[in-house]
N, C-alpha and C. Protein backbone atom coordinates (compact mmCIF):
# COMPACT_ATOMS: atom_id res chain seq x y z
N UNK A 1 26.61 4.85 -14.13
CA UNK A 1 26.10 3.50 -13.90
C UNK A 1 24.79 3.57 -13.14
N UNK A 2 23.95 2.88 -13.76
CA UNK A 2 21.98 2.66 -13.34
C UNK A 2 22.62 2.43 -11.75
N UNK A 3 23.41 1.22 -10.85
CA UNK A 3 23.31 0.98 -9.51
C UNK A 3 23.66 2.84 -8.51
N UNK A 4 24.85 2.87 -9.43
CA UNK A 4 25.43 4.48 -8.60
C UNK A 4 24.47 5.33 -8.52
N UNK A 5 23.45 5.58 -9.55
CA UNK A 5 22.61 6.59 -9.45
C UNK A 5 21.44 6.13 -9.23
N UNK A 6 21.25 5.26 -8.87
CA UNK A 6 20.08 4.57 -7.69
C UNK A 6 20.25 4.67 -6.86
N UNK A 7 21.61 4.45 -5.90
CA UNK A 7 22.42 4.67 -4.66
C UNK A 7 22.04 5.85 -4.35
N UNK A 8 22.40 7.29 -5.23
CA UNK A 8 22.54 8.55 -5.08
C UNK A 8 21.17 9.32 -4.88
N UNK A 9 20.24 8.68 -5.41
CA UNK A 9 18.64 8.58 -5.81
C UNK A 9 17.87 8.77 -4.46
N UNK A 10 17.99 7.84 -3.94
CA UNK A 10 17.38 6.34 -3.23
C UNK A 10 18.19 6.67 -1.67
N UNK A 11 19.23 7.95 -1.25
CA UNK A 11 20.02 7.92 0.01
C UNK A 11 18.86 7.93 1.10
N UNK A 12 18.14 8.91 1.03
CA UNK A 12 17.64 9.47 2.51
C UNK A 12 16.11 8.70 2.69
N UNK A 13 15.52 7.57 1.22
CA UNK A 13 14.62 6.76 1.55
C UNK A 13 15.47 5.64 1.94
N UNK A 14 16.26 5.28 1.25
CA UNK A 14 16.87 4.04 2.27
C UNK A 14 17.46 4.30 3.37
N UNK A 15 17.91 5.42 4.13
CA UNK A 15 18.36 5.86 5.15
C UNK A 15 17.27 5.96 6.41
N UNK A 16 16.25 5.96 5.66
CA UNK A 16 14.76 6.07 6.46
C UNK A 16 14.04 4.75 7.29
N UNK A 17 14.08 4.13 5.93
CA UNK A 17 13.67 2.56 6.27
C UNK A 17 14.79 2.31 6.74
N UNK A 18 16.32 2.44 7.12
CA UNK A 18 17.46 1.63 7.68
C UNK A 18 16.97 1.61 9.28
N UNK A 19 16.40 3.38 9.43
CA UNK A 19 16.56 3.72 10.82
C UNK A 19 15.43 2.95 11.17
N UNK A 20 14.24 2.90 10.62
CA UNK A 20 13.07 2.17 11.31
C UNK A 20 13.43 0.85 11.64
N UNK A 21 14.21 0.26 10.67
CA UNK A 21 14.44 -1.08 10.74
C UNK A 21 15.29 -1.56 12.40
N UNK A 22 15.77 -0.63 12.22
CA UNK A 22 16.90 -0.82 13.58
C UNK A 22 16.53 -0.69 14.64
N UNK A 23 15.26 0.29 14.71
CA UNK A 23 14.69 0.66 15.69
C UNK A 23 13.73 -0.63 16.51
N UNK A 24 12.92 -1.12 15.01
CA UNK A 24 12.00 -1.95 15.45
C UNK A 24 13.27 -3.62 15.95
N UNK A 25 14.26 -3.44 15.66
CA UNK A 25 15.00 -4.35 16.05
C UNK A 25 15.50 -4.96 17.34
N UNK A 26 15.89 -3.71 17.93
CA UNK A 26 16.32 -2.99 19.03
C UNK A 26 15.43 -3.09 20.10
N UNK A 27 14.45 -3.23 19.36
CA UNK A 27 13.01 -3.29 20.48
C UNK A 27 12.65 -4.89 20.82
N UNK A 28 13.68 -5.51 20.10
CA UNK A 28 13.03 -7.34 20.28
C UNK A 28 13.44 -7.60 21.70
N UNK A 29 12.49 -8.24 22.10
CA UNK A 29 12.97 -8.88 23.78
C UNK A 29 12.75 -10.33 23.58
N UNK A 30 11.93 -10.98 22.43
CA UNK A 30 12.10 -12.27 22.45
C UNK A 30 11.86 -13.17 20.99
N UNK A 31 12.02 -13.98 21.33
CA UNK A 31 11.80 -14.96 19.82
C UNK A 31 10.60 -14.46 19.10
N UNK A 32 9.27 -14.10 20.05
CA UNK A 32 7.72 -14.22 19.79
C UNK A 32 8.18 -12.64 18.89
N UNK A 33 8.67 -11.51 19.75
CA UNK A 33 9.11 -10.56 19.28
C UNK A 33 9.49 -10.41 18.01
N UNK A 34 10.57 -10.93 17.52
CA UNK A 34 11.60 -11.09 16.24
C UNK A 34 10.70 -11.36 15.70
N UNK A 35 9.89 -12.84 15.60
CA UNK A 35 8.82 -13.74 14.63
C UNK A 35 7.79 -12.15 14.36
N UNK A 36 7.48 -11.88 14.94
CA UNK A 36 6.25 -10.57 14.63
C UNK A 36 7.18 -9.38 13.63
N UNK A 37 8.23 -9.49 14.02
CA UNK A 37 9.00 -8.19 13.04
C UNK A 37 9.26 -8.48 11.65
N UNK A 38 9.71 -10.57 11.81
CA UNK A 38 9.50 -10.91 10.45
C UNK A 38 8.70 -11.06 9.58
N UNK A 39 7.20 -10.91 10.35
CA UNK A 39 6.25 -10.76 9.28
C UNK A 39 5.62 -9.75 8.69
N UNK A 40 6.32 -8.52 9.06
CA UNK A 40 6.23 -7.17 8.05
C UNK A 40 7.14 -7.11 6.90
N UNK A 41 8.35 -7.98 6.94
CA UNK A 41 9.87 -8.16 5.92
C UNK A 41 8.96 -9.07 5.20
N UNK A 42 8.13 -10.37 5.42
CA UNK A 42 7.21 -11.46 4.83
C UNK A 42 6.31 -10.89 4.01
N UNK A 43 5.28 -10.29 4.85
CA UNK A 43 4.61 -9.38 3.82
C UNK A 43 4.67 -8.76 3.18
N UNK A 44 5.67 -7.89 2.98
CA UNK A 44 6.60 -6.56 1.96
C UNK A 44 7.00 -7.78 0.86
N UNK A 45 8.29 -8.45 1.02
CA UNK A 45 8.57 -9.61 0.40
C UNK A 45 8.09 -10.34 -0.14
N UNK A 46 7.07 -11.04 0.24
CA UNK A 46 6.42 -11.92 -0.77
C UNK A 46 5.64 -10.72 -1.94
N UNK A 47 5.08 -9.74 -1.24
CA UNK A 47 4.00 -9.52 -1.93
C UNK A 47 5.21 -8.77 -3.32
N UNK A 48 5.67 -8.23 -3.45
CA UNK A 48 7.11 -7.17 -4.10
C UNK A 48 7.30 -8.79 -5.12
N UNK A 49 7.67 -10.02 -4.76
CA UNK A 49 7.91 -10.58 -5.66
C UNK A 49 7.41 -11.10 -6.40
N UNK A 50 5.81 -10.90 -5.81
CA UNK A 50 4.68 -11.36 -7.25
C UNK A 50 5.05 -10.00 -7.85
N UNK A 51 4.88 -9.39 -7.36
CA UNK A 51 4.67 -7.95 -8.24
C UNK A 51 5.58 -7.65 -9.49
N UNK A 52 7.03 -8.27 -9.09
CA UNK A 52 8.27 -8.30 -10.51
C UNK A 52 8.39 -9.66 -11.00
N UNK A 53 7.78 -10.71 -10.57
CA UNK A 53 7.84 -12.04 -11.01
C UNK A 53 7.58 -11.87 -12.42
N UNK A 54 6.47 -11.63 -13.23
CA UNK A 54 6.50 -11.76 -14.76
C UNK A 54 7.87 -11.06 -15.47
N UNK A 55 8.48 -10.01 -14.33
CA UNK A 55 9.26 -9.56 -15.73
C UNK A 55 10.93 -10.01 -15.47
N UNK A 56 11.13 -10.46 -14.16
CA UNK A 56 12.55 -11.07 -13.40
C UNK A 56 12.62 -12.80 -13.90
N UNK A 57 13.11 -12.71 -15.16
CA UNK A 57 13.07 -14.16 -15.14
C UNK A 57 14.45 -14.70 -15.89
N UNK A 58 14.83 -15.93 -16.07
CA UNK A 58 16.09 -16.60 -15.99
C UNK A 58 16.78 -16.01 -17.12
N UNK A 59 16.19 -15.50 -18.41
CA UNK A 59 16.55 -14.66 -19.17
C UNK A 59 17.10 -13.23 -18.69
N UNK A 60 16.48 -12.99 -17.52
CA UNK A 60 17.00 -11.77 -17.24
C UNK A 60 18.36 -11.67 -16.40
N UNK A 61 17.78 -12.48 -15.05
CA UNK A 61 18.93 -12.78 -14.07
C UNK A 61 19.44 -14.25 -13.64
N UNK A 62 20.04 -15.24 -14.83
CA UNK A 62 19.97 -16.71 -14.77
C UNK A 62 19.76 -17.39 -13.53
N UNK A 63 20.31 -16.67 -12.68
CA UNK A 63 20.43 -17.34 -11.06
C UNK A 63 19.05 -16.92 -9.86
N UNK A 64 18.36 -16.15 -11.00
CA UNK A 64 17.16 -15.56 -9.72
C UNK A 64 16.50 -16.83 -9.19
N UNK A 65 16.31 -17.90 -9.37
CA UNK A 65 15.98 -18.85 -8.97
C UNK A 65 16.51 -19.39 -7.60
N UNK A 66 17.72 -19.28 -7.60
CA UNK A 66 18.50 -19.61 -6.60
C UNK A 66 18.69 -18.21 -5.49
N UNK A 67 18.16 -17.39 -5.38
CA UNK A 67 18.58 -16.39 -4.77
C UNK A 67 17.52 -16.04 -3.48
N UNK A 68 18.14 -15.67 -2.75
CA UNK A 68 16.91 -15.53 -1.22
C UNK A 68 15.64 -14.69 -1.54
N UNK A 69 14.89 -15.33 -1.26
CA UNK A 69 13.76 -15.13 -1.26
C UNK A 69 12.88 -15.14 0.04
N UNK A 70 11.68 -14.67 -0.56
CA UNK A 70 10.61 -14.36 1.06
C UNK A 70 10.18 -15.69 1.91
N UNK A 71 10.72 -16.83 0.67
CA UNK A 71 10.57 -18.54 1.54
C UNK A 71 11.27 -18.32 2.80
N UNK A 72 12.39 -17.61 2.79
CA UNK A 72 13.49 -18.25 3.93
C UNK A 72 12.72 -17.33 5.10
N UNK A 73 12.04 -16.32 4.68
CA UNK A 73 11.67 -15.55 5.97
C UNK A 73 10.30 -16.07 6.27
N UNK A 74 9.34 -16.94 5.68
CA UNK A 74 8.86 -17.81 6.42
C UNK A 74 9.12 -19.18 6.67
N UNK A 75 10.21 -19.74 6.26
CA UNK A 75 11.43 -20.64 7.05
C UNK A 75 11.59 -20.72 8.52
N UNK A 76 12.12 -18.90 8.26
CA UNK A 76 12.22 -18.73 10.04
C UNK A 76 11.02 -18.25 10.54
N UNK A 77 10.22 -17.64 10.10
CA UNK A 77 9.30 -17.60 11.21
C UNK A 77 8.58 -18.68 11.90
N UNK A 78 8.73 -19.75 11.18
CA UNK A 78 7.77 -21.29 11.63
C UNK A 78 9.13 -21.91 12.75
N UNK A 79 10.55 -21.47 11.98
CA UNK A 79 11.34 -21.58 13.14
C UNK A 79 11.26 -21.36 14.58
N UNK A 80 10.81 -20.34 14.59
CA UNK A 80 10.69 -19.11 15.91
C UNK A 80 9.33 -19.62 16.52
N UNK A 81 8.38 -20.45 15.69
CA UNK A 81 7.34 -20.91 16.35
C UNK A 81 6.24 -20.73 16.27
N UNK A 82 5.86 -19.66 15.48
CA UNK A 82 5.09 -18.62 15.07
C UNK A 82 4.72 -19.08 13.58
N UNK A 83 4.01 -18.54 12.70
CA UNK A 83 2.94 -18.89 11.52
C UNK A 83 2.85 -17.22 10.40
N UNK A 84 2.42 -17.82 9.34
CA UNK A 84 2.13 -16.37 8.74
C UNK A 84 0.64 -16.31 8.86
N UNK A 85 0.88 -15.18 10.10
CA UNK A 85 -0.74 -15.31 10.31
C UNK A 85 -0.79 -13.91 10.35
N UNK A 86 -1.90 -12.88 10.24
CA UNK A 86 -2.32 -12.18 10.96
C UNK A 86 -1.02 -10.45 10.00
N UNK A 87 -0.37 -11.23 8.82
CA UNK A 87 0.25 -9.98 7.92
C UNK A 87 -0.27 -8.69 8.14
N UNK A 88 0.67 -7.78 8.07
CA UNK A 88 0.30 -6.32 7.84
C UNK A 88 -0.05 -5.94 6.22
N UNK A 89 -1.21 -5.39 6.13
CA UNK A 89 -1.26 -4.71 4.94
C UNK A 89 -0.57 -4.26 4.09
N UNK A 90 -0.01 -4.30 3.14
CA UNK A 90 1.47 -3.93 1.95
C UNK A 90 0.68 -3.14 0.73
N UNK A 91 1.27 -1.77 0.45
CA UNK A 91 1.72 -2.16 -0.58
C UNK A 91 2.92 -1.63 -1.41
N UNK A 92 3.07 -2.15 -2.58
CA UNK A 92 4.40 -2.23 -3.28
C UNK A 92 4.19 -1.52 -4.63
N UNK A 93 5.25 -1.24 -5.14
CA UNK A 93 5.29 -0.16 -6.41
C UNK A 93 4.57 -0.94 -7.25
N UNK A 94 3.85 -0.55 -8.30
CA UNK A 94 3.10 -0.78 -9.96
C UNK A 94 4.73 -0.86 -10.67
N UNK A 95 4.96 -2.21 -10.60
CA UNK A 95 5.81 -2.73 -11.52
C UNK A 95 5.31 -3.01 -12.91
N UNK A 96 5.81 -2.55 -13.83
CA UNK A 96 4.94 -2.83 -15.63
C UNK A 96 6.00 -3.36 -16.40
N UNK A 97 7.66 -3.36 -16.13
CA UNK A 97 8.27 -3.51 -16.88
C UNK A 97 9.73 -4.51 -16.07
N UNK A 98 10.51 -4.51 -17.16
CA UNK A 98 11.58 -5.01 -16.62
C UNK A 98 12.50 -4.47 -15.57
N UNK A 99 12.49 -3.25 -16.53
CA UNK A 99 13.84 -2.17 -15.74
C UNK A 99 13.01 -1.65 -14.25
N UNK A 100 11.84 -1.21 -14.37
CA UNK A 100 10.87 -1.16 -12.47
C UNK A 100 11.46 -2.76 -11.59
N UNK A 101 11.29 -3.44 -12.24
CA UNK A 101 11.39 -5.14 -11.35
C UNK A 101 12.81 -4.55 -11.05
N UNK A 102 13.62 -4.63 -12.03
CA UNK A 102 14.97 -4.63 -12.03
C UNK A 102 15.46 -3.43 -10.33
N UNK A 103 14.86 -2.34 -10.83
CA UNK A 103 14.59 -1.54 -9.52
C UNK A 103 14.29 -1.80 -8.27
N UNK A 104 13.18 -2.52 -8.21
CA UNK A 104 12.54 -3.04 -6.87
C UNK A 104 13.16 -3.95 -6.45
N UNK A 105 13.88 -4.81 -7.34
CA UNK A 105 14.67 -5.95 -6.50
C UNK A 105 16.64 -5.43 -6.34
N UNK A 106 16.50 -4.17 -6.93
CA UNK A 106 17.34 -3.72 -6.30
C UNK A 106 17.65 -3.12 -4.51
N UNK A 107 16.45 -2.83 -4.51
CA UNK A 107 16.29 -3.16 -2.54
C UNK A 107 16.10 -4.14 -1.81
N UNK A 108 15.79 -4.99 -2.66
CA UNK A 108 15.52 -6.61 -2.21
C UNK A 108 17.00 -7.13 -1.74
N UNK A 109 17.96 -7.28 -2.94
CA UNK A 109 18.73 -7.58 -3.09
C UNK A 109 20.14 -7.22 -1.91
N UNK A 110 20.30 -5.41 -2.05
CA UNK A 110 20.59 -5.04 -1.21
C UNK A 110 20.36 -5.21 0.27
N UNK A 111 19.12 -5.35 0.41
CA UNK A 111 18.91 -5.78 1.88
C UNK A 111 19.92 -6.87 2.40
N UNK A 112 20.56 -7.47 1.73
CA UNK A 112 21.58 -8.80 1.93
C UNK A 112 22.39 -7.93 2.67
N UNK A 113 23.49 -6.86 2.05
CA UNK A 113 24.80 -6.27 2.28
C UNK A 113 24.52 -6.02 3.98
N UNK A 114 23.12 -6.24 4.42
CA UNK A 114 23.31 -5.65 5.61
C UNK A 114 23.02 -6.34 7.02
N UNK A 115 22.63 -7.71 6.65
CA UNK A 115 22.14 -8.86 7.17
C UNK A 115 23.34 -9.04 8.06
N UNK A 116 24.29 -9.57 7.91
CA UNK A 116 24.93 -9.85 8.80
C UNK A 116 25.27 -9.02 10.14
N UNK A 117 25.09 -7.44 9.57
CA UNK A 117 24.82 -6.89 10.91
C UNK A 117 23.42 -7.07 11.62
N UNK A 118 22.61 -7.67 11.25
CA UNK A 118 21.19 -7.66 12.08
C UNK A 118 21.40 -8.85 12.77
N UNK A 119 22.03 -9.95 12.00
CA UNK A 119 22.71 -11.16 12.94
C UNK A 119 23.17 -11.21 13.73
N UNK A 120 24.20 -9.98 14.03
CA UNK A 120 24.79 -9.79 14.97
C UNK A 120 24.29 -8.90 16.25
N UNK A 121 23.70 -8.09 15.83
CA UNK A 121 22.36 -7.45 16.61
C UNK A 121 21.46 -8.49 16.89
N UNK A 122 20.94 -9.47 16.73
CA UNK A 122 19.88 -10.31 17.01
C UNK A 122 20.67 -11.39 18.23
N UNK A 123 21.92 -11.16 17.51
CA UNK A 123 23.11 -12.69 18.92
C UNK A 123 22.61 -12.13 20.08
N UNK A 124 23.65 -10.34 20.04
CA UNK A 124 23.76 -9.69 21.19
C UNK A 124 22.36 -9.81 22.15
N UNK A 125 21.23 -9.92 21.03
CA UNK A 125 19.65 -9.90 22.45
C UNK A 125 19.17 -11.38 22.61
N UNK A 126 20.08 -12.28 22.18
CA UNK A 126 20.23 -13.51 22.41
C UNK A 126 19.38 -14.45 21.78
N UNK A 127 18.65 -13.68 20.08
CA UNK A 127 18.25 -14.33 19.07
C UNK A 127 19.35 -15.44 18.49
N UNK A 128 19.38 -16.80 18.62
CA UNK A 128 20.51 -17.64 17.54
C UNK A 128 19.62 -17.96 16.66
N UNK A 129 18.73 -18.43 16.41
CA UNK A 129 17.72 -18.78 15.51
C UNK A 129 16.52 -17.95 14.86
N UNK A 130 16.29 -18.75 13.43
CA UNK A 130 15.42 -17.60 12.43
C UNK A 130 16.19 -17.04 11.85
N UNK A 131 17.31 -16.99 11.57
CA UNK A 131 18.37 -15.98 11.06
C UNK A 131 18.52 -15.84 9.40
N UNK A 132 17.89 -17.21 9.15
CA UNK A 132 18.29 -17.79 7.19
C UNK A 132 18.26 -16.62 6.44
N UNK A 133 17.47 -15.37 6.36
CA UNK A 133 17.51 -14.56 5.40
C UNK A 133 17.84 -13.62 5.53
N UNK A 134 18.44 -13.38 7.05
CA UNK A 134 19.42 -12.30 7.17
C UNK A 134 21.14 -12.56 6.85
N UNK A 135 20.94 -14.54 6.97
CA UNK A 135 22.44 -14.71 6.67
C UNK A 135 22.63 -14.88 5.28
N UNK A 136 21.35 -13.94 4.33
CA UNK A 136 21.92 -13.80 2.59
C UNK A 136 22.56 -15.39 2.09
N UNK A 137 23.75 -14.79 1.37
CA UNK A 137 24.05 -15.90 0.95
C UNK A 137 25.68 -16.13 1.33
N UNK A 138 26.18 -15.76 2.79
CA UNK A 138 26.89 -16.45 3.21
C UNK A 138 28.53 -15.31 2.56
N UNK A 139 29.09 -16.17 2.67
CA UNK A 139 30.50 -15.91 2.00
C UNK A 139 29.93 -15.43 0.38
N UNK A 140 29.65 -15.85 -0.42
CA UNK A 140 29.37 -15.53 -1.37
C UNK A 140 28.03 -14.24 -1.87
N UNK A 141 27.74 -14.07 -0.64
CA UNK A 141 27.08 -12.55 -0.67
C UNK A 141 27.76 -11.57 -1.93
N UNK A 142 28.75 -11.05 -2.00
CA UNK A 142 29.84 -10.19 -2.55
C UNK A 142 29.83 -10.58 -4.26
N UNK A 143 29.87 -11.99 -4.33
CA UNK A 143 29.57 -12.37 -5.84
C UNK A 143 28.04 -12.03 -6.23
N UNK A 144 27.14 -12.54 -5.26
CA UNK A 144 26.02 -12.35 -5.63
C UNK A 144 25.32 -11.12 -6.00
N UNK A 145 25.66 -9.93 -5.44
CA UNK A 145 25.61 -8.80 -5.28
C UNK A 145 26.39 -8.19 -6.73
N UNK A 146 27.34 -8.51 -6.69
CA UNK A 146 27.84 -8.03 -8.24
C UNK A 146 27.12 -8.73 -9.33
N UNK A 147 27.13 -9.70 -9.49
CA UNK A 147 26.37 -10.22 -10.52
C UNK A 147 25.02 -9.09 -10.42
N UNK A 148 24.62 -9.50 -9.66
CA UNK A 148 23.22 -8.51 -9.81
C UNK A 148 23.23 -6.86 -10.73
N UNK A 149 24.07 -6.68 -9.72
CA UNK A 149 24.73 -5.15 -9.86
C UNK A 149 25.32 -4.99 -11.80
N UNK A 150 25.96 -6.04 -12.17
CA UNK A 150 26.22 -6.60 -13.25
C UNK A 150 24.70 -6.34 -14.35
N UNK A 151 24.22 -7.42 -13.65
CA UNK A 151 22.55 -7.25 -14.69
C UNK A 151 21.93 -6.26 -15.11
N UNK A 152 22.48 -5.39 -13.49
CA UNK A 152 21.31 -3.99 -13.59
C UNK A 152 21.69 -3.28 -14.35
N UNK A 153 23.17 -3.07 -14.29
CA UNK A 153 23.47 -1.63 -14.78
C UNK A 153 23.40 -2.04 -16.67
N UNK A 154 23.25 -3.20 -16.96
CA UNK A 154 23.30 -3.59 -18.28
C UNK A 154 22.09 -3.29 -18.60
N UNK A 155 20.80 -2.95 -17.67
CA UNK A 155 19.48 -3.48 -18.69
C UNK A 155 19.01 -1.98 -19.14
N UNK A 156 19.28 -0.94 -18.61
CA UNK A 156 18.34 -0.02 -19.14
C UNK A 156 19.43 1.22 -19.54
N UNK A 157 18.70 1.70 -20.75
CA UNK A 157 19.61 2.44 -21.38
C UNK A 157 19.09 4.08 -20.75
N UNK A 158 20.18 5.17 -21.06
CA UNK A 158 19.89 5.97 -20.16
C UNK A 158 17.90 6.82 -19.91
N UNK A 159 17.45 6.63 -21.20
CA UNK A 159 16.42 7.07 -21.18
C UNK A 159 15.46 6.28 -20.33
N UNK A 160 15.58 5.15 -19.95
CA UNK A 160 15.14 4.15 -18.88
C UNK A 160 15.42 4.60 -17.51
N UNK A 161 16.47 4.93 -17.43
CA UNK A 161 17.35 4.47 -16.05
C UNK A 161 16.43 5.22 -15.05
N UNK A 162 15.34 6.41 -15.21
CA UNK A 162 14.57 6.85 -14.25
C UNK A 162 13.25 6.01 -14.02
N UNK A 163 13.06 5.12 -14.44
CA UNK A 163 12.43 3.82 -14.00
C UNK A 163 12.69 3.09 -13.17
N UNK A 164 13.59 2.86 -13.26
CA UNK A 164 14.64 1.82 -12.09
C UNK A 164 14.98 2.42 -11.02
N UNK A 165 14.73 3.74 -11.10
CA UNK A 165 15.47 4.50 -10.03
C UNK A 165 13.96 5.17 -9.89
N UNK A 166 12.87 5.07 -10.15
CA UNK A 166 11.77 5.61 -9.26
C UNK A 166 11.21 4.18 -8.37
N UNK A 167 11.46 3.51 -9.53
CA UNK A 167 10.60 1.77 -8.84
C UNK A 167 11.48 1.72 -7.34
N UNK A 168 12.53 2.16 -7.31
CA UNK A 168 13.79 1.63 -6.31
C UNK A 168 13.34 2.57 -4.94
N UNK A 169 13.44 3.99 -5.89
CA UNK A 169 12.29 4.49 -4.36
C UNK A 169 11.11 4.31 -4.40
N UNK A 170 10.02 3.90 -5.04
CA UNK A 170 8.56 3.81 -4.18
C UNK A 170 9.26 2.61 -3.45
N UNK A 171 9.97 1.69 -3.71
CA UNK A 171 10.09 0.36 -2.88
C UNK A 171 10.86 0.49 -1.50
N UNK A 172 12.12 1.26 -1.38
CA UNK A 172 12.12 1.82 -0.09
C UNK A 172 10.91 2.61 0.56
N UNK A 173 10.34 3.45 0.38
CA UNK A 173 8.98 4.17 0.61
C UNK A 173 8.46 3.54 1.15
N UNK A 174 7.54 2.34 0.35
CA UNK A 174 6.63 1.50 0.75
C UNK A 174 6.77 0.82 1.76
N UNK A 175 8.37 0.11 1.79
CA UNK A 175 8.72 -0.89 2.75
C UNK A 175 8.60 -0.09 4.23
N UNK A 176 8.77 1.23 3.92
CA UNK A 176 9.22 2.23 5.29
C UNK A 176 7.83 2.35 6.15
N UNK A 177 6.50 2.47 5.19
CA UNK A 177 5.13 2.48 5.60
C UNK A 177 4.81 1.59 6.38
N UNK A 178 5.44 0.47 5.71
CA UNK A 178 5.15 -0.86 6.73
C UNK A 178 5.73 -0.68 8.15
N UNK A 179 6.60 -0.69 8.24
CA UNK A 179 7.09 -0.59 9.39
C UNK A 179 6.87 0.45 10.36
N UNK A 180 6.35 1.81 9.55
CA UNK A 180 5.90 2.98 10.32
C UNK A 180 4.17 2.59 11.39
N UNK A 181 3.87 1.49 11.07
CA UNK A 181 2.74 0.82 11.25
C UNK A 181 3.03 0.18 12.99
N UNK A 182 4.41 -0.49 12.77
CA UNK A 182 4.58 -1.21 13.50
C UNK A 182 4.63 -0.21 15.58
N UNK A 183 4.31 -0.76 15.79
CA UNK A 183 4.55 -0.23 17.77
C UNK A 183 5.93 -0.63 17.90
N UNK A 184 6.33 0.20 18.65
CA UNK A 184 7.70 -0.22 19.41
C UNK A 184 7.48 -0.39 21.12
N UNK A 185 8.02 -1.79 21.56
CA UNK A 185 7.64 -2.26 22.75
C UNK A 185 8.48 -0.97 23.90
């Protein structure tokens, strides 16, 4: 299955970007803090979904419409008080096809499964607010995630499947650059 051997692919770059992520997390001391961390996830994010937008469309994944997007993470950052101002430089894989999109928003996507622990990491330093796109999609995370998982493993036949699974790592990669950018307070 295209998701398993993306998983298997994709361990020690997503293991990479997990640790940065946590790190730069760990380091929040305040709202102003968090708002600045969300606009490296903003910038990665938005820019990643122009990049698969022509080929991710309702034909492909009926519900992509409805699914979290880089809106909610500038949702919260205007929450937190703060603006998209002042982005870090991005960039994101040369998406050309379906099965690359299909890839890249396979880290997109995933990033959900793990949200609720950053929620809970964000309580403990006494973040309650800004949270919308770490709280995915709630209880129904688990459906959403299969469906996806559903789509993927349907679209590319095996001579493909190293498309999806290179797009999947430059997109951990890339995302990891960003953040390798970032200072820790």
């Amino acid at each position: 299955m295209l998701s398993t051997n993306i998983k298997e692919a994709t361990k020690i770059s997503h293991q990479e970007l997990e640790a940065k992520v946590v790190r730069k997390l760990k380091a929040i001391r305040s709202e102003a803090d968090y708002a600045d961390v969300l606009k490296y996830f903003y910038a990665y994010f938005s820019s990643l979904e122009k990049a698969i937008a022509p080929y991710i469309t309702k034909d492909v994944l009926p519900d992509y419409p409805s699914r979290r997007n880089s809106s909610y993470l500038k949702r919260d950052i205007e929450e937190l008080g703060s603006a998209i101002t002042d982005l870090p430089p991005v960039t994101v894989p040369a998406i050309t096809n379906t099965v690359e999109a299909l890839g890249a928003l396979y880290v997109m996507e995933g990033s959900i499964m793990g949200g609720p622990y950053i929620v809970q990491m964000l309580n403990k330093g006494g973040i309650k607010k800004g949270v919308s796109f770490f709280s995915g999609y709630g209880e129904a995370t688990g459906q959403m995630w299969g469906t996806f998982v559903e789509v993927l493993n349907n679209s590319a036949s095996n001579e493909k499947e190293a498309l999806a699974i290179k797009a999947a790592g430059d997109t951990f990669s890339n995302f990891s650059e960003v953040f390798g950018d970032l200072k820790v307070a």
